[in-house]
C-alpha atoms as a PDB file:
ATOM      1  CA  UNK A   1      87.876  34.450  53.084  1.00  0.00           C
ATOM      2  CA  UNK A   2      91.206  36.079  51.669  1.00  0.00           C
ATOM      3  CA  UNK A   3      89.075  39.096  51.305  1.00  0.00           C
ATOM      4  CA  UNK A   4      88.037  39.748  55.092  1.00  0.00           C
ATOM      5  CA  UNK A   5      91.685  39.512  55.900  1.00  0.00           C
ATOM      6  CA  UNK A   6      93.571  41.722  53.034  1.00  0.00           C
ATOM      7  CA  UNK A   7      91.139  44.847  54.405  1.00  0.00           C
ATOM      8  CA  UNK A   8      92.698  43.991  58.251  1.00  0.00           C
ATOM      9  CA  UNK A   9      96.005  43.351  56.725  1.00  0.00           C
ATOM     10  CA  UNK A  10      96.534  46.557  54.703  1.00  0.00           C
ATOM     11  CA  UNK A  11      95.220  48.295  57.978  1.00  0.00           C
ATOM     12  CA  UNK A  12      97.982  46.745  60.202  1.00  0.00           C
ATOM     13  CA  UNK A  13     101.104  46.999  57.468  1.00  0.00           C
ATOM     14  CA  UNK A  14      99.844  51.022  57.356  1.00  0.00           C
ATOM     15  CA  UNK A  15      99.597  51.453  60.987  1.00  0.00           C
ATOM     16  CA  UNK A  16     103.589  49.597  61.063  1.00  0.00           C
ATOM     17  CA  UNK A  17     104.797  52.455  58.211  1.00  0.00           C
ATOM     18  CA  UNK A  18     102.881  55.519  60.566  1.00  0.00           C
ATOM     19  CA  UNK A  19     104.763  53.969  63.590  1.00  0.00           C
ATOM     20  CA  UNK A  20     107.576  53.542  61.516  1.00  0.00           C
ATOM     21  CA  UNK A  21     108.239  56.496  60.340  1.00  0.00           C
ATOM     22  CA  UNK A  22     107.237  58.045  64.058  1.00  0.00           C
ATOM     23  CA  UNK A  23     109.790  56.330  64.849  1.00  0.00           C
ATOM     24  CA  UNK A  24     112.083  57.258  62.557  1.00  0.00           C
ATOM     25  CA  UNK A  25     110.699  61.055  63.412  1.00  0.00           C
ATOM     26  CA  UNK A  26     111.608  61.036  67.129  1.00  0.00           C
ATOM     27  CA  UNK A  27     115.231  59.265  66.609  1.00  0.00           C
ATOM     28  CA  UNK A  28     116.014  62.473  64.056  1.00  0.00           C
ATOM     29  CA  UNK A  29     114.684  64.627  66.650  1.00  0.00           C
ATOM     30  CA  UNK A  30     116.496  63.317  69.368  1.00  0.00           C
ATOM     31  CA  UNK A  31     119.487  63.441  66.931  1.00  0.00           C
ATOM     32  CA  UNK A  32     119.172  67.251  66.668  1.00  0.00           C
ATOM     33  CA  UNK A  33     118.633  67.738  69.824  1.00  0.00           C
ATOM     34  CA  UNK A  34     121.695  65.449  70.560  1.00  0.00           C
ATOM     35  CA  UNK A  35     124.041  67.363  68.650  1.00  0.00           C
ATOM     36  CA  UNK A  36     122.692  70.838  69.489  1.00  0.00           C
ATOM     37  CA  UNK A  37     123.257  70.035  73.544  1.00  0.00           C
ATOM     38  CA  UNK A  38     127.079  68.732  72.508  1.00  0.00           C
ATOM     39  CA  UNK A  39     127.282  72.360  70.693  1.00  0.00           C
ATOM     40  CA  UNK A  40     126.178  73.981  74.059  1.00  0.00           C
ATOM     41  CA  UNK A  41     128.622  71.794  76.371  1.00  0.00           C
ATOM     42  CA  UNK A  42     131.177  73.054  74.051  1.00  0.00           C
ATOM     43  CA  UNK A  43     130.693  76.580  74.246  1.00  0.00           C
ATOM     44  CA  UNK A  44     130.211  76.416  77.797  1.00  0.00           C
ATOM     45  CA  UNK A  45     133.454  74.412  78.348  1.00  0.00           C
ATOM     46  CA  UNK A  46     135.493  77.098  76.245  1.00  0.00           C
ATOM     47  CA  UNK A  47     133.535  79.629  78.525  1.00  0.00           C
ATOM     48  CA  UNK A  48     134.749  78.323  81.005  1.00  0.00           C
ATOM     49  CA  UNK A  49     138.012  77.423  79.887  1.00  0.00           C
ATOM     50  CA  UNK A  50     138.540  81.431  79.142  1.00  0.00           C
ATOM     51  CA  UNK A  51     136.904  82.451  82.389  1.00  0.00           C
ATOM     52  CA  UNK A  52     139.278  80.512  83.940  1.00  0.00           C
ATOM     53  CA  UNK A  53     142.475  81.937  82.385  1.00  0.00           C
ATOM     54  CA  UNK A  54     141.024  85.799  83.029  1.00  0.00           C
ATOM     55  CA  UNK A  55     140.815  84.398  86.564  1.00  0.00           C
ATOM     56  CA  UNK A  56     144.481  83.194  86.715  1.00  0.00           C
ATOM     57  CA  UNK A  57     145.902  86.261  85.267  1.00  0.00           C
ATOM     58  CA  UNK A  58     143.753  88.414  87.967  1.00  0.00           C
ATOM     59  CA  UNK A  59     145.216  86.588  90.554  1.00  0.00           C
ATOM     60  CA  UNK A  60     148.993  86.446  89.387  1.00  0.00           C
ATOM     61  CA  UNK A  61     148.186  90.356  88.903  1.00  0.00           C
ATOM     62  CA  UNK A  62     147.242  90.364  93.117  1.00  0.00           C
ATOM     63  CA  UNK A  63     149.838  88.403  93.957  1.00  0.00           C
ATOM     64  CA  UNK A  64     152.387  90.804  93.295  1.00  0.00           C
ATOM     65  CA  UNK A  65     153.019  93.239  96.022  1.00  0.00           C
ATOM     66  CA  UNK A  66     153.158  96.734  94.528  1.00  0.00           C
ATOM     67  CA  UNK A  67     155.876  99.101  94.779  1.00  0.00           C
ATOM     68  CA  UNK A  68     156.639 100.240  97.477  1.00  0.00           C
ATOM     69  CA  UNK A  69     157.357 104.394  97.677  1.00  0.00           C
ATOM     70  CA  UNK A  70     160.394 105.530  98.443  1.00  0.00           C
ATOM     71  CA  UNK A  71     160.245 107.049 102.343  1.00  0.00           C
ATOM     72  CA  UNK A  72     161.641 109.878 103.710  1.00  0.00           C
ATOM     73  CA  UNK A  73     163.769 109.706 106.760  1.00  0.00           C
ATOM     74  CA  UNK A  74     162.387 112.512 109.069  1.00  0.00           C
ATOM     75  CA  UNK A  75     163.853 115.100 110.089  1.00  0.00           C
ATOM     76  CA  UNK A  76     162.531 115.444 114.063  1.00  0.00           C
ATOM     77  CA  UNK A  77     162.107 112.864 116.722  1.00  0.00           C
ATOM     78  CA  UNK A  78     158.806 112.295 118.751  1.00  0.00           C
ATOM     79  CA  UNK A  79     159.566 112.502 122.121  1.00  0.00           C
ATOM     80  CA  UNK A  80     156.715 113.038 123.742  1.00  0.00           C
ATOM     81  CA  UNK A  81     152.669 114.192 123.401  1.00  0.00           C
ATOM     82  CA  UNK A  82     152.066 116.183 125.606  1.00  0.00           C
ATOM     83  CA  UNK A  83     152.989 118.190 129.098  1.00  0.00           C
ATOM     84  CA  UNK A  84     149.862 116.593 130.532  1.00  0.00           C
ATOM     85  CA  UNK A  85     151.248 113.023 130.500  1.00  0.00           C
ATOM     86  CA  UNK A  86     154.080 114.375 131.767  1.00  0.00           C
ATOM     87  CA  UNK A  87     152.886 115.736 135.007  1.00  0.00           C
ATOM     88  CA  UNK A  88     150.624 112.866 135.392  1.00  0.00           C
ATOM     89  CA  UNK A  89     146.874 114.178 135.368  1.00  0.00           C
ATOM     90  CA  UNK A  90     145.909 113.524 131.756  1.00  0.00           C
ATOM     91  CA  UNK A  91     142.936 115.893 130.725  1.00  0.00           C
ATOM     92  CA  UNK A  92     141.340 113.414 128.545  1.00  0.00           C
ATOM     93  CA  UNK A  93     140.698 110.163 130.615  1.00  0.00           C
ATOM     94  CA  UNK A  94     137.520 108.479 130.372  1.00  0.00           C
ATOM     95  CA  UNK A  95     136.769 106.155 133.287  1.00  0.00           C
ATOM     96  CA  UNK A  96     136.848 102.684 132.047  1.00  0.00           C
ATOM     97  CA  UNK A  97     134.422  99.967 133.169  1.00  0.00           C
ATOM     98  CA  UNK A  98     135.189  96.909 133.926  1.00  0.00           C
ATOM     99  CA  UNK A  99     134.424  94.073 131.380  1.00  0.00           C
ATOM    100  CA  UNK A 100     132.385  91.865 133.932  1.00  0.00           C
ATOM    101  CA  UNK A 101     130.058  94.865 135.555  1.00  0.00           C
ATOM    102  CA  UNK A 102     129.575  95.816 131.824  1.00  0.00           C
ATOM    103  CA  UNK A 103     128.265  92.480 131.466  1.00  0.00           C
ATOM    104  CA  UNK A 104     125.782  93.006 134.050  1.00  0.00           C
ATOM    105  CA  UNK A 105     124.782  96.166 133.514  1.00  0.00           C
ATOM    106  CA  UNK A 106     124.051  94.856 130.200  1.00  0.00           C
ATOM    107  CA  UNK A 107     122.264  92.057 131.348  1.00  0.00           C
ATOM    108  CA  UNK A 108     120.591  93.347 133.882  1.00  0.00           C
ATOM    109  CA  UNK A 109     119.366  96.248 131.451  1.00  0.00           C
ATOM    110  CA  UNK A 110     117.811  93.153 129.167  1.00  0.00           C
ATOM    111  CA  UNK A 111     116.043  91.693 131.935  1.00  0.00           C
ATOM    112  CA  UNK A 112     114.401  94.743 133.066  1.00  0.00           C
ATOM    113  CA  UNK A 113     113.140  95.561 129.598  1.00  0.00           C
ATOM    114  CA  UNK A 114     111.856  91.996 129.573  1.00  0.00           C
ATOM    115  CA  UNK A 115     110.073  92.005 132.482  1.00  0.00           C
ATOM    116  CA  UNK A 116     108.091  95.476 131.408  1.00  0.00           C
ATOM    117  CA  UNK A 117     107.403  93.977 128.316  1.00  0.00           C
ATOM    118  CA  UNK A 118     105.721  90.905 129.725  1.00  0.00           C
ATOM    119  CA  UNK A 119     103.854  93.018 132.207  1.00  0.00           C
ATOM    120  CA  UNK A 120     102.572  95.129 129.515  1.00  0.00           C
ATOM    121  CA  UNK A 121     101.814  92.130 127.647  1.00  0.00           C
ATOM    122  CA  UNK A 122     100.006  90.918 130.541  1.00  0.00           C
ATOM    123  CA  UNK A 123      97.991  93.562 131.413  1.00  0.00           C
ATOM    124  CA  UNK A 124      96.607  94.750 127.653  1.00  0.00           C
ATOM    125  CA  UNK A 125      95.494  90.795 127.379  1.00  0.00           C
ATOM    126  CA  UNK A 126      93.884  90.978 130.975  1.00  0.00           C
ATOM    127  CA  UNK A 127      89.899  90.133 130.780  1.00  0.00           C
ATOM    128  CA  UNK A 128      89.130  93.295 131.977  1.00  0.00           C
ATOM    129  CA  UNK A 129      90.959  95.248 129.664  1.00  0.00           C
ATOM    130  CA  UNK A 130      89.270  92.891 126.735  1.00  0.00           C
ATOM    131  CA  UNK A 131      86.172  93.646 128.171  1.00  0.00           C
ATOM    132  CA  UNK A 132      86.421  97.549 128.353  1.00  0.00           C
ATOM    133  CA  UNK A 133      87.666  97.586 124.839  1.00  0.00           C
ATOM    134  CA  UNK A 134      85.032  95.353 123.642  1.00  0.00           C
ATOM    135  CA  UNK A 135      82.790  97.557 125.451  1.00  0.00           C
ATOM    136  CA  UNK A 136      83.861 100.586 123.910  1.00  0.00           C
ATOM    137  CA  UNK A 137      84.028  98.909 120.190  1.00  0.00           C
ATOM    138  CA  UNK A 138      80.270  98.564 120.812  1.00  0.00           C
ATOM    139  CA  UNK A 139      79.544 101.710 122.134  1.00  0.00           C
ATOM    140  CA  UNK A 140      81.739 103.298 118.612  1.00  0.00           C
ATOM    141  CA  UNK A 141      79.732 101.136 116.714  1.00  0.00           C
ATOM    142  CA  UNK A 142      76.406 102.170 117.899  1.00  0.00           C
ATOM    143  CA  UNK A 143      77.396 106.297 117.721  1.00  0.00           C
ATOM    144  CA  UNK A 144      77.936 105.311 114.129  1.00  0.00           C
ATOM    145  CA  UNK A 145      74.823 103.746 113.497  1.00  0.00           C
ATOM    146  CA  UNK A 146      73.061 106.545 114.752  1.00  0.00           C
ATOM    147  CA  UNK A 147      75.139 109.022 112.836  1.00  0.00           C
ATOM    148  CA  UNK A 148      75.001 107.253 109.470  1.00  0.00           C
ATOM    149  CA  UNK A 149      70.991 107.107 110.171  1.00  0.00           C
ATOM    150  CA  UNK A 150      70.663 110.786 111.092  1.00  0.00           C
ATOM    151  CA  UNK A 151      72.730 111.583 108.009  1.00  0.00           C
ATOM    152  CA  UNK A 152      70.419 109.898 105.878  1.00  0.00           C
ATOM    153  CA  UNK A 153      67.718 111.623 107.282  1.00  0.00           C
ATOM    154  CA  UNK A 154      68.821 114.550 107.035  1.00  0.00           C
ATOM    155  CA  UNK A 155      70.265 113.827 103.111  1.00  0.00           C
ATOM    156  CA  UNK A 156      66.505 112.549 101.934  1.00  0.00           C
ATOM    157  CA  UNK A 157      64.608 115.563 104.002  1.00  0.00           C
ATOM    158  CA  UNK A 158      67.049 117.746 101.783  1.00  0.00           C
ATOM    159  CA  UNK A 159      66.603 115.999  98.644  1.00  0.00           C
ATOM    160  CA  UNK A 160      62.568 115.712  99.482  1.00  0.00           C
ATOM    161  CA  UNK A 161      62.649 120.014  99.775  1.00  0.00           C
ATOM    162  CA  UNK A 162      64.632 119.995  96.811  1.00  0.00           C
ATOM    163  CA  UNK A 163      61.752 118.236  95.122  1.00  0.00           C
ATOM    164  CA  UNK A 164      59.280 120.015  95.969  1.00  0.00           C
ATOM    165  CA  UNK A 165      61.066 123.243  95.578  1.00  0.00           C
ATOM    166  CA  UNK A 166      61.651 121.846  91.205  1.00  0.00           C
ATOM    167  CA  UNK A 167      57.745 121.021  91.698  1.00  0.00           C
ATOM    168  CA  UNK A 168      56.386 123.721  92.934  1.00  0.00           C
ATOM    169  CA  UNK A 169      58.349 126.320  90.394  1.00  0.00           C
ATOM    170  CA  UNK A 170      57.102 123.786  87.764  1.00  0.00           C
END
């Protein structure tokens, strides 16, 4: 009876070293892996860490108002523009609108274009016009029927004579 259970025995203690040493196998792994993902937080903090100072030092560099150059007092005086201002009838006046008839020009302007485009809309989907183009899609697809069979016709009574013609020189 001490037989039956060594053979069970030495089965189970092996299976507990595989696991074992699975075991063992995924903690080293995970170890690696561990320290490899510390290495990467590190870099990426110093990164950072320099990204940031480049980042400082740009904007200590724009906060510093450049110089400003030197002007030159000048030596004339603008009195005026023009002697059309002067006598009151300026040449170059464009006649302003005011902001609220703008508004309903504008509006007014969208509504029209709107209202064609609905009509349109209206009309193209109306059942007669989806009749007549049905209609005509038929009609198209009946000429080329007829064509493709008169082609073919006319491509095998050529290549029939053609036979004939390599026959009868033959």
């Amino acid at each position: 009876m001490t037989d039956d259970w060594t053979v069970p025995a030495w089965t189970v203690m092996s299976a507990l070293v595989v696991l074992l040493l699975l075991g063992v196998g995924v903690l080293v792994s995970l170890a690696r892996t561990r320290s490899r993902t510390t290495a990467a937080l590190a870099a990426a903090h110093a990164e950072a860490a320099a990204l940031q100072a480049q980042v400082q030092a740009i904007e200590r560099r724009l906060a510093e108002p450049p110089p400003a150059p030197p002007r030159a007092e000048p030596d004339y005086v603008i009195t005026h523009l023009g002697d059309e201002e002067l006598s009151g009838t300026p040449s170059d006046t464009v006649p302003a609108v005011p902001a609220p008839l703008f508004a309903d020009l504008v509006l007014r302007e969208s509504v029209v274009q709107a209202a064609s485009l609905a009509a349109g809309l209206r009309r193209a989907l109306a059942p007669e016009m989806r009749h007549k183009i049905r209609f005509e899609m038929r009609r198209e697809v009946k000429r080329a029927r007829k064509q493709r069979r008169a082609d073919l016709r006319d491509a095998r009574r050529a290549w029939e004579a053609q036979q004939r013609a390599g026959a009868d020189a033959a």
